[in-house]
Protein backbone atom coordinates (compact mmCIF):
# COMPACT_ATOMS: atom_id res chain seq x y z
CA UNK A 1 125.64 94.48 87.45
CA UNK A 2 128.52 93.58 89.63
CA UNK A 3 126.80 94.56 92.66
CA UNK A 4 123.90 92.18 91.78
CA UNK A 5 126.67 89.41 90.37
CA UNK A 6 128.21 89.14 93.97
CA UNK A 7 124.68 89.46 95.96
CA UNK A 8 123.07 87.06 93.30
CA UNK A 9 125.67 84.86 92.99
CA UNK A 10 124.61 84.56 89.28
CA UNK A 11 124.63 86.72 85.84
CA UNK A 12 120.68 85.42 85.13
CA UNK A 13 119.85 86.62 88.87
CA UNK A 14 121.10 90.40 87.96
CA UNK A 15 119.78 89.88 84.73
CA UNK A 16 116.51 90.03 86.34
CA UNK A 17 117.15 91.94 89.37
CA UNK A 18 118.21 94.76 86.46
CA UNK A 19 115.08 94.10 83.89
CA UNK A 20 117.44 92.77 81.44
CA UNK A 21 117.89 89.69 79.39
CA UNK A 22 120.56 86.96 80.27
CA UNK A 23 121.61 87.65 76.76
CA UNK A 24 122.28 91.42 77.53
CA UNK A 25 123.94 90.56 80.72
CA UNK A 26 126.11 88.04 79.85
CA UNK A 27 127.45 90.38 76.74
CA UNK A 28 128.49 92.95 79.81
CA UNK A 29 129.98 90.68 81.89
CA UNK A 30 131.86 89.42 78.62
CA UNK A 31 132.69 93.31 77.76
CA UNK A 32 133.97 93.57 81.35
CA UNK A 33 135.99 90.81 81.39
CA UNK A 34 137.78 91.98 78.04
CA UNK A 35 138.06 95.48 79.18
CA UNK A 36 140.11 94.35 82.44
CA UNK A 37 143.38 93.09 82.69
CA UNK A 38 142.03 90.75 84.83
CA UNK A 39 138.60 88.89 84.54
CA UNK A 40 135.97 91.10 86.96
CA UNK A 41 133.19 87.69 87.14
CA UNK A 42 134.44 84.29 87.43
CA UNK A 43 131.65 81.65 85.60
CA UNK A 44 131.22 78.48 86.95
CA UNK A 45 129.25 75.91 84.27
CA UNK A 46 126.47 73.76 85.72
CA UNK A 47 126.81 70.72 87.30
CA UNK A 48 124.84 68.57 90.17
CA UNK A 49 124.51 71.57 91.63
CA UNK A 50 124.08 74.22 88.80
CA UNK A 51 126.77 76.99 87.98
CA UNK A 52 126.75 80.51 88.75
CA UNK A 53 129.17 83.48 88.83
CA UNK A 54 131.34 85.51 91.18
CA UNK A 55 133.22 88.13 91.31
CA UNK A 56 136.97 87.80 91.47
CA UNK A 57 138.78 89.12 93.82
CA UNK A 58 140.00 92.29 90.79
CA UNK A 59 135.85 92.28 90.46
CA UNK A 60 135.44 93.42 94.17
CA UNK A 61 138.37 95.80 94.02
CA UNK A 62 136.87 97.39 91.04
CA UNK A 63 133.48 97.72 92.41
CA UNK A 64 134.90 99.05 96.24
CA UNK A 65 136.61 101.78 93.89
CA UNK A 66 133.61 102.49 92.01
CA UNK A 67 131.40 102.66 95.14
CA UNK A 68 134.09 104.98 96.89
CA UNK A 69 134.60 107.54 93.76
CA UNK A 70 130.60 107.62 93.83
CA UNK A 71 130.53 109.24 97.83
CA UNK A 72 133.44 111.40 96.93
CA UNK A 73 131.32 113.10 93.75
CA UNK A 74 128.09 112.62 96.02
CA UNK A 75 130.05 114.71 98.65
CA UNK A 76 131.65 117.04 96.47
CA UNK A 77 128.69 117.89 94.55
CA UNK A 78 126.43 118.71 98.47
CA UNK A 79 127.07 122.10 98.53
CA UNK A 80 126.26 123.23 95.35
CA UNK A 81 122.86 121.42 95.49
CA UNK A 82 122.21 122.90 99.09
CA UNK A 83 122.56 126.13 96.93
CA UNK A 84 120.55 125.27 94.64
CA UNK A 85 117.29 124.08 96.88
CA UNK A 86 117.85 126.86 98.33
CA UNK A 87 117.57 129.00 95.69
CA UNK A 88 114.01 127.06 94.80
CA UNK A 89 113.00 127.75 98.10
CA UNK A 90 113.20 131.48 97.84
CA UNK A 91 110.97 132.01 95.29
């Protein structure tokens, strides 16, 4: 959802680039914000030119972490699935 947030610019674009209602959405970024210290998606309200979201400067240091522990598991977890295809292979 963050991902989408900062590419999207807005909660109803990652809404649908996730197959989810605004409604659902905008309870997670809500959730998110609550869980954090500090808000994760900054809302902008509409105007002459519409409103939209962004993510905060804690939002994009939140996501770089989550993106960074995911290759460290991905990376950790490569030899034991090389052992594992290779097992299937054998057979």
């Amino acid at each position: 959802m963050l991902e989408l947030i900062g590419q999207t610019g807005s909660i109803s674009g990652a809404a649908r680039g996730m197959g989810m209602s605004y409604r659902r959405a905008w309870a997670l970024v809500q959730a998110v914000n609550a869980t954090f210290r500090k808000p994760l998606v900054e809302c902008k309200t509409g105007g002459a030119r519409g409103g939209g979201a962004a993510l905060t400067k804690e939002g994009v240091a939140v996501l770089k972490a989550y993106r960074d522990a995911e290759q460290a598991a991905l990376k950790a977890v490569r030899p034991y699935v090389r052992r594992i295809r290779a097992r299937m292979r054998s057979r």
